[in-house]
Protein backbone atom coordinates (compact mmCIF):
# COMPACT_ATOMS: atom_id res chain seq x y z
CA UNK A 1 8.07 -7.01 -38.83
CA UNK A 2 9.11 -10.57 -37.25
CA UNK A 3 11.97 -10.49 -39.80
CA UNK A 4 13.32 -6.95 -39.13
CA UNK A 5 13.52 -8.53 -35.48
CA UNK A 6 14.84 -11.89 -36.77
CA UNK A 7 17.95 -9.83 -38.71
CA UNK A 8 18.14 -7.16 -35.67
CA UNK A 9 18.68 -10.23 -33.58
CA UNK A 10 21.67 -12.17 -35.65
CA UNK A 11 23.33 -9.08 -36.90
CA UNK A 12 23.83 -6.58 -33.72
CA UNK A 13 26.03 -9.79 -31.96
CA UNK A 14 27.87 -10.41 -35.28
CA UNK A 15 28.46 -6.83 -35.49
CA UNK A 16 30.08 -6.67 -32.20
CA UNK A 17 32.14 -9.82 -31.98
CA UNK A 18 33.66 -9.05 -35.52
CA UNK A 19 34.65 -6.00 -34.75
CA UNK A 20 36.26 -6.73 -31.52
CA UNK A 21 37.83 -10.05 -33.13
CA UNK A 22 39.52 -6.80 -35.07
CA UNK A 23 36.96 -7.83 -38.69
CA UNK A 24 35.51 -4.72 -39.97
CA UNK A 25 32.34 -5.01 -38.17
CA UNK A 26 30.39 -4.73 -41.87
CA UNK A 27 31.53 -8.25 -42.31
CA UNK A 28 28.39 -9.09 -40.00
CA UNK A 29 25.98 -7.90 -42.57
CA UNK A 30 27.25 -11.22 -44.92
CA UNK A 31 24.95 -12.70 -42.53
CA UNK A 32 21.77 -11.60 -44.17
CA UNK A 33 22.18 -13.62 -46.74
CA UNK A 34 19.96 -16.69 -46.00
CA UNK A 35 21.35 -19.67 -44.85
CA UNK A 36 24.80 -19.24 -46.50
CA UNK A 37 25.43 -15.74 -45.30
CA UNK A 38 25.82 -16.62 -41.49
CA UNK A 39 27.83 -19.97 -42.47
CA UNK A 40 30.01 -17.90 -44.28
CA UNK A 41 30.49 -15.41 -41.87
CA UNK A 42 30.82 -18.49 -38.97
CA UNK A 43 33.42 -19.97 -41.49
CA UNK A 44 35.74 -16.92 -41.53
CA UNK A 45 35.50 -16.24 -37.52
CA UNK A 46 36.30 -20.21 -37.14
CA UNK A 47 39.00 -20.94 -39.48
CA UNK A 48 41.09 -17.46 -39.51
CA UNK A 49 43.51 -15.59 -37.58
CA UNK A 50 41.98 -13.02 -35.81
CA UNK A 51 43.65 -9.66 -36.33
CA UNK A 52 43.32 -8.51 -32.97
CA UNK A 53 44.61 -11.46 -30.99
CA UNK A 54 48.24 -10.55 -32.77
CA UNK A 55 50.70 -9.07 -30.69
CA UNK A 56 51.37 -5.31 -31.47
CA UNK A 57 54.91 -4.18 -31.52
CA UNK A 58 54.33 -2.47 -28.33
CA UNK A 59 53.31 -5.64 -26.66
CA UNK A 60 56.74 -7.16 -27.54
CA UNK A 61 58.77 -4.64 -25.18
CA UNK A 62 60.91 -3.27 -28.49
């Protein structure tokens, strides 16, 4: 039961942030892998460009 609450815990936030850093929010589930699932998952929110901090065409006035 402690572990369900453990994963609950770490994958609910990584849910959210990757899907409003524009991941698909699934992306967060990488993390229940142990140990090496949530560094991946760190690793690719780090070290990439997010896909929703690009402009849209519509934010470029054109």
């Amino acid at each position: 039961m402690e572990a369900l609450f453990g994963i609950a815990l770490l994958i609910i936030p990584l849910w959210r942030i990757c899907g409003r850093a524009g991941f698909p929010p699934a992306l967060s589930l990488i993390a229940i892998v142990p140990l090496l699932g949530f560094l991946v998952v760190a690793g690719i929110l780090a070290f990439s460009d997010w896909p929703a901090a690009k402009p849209s065409a519509a934010d470029q006035g054109s």
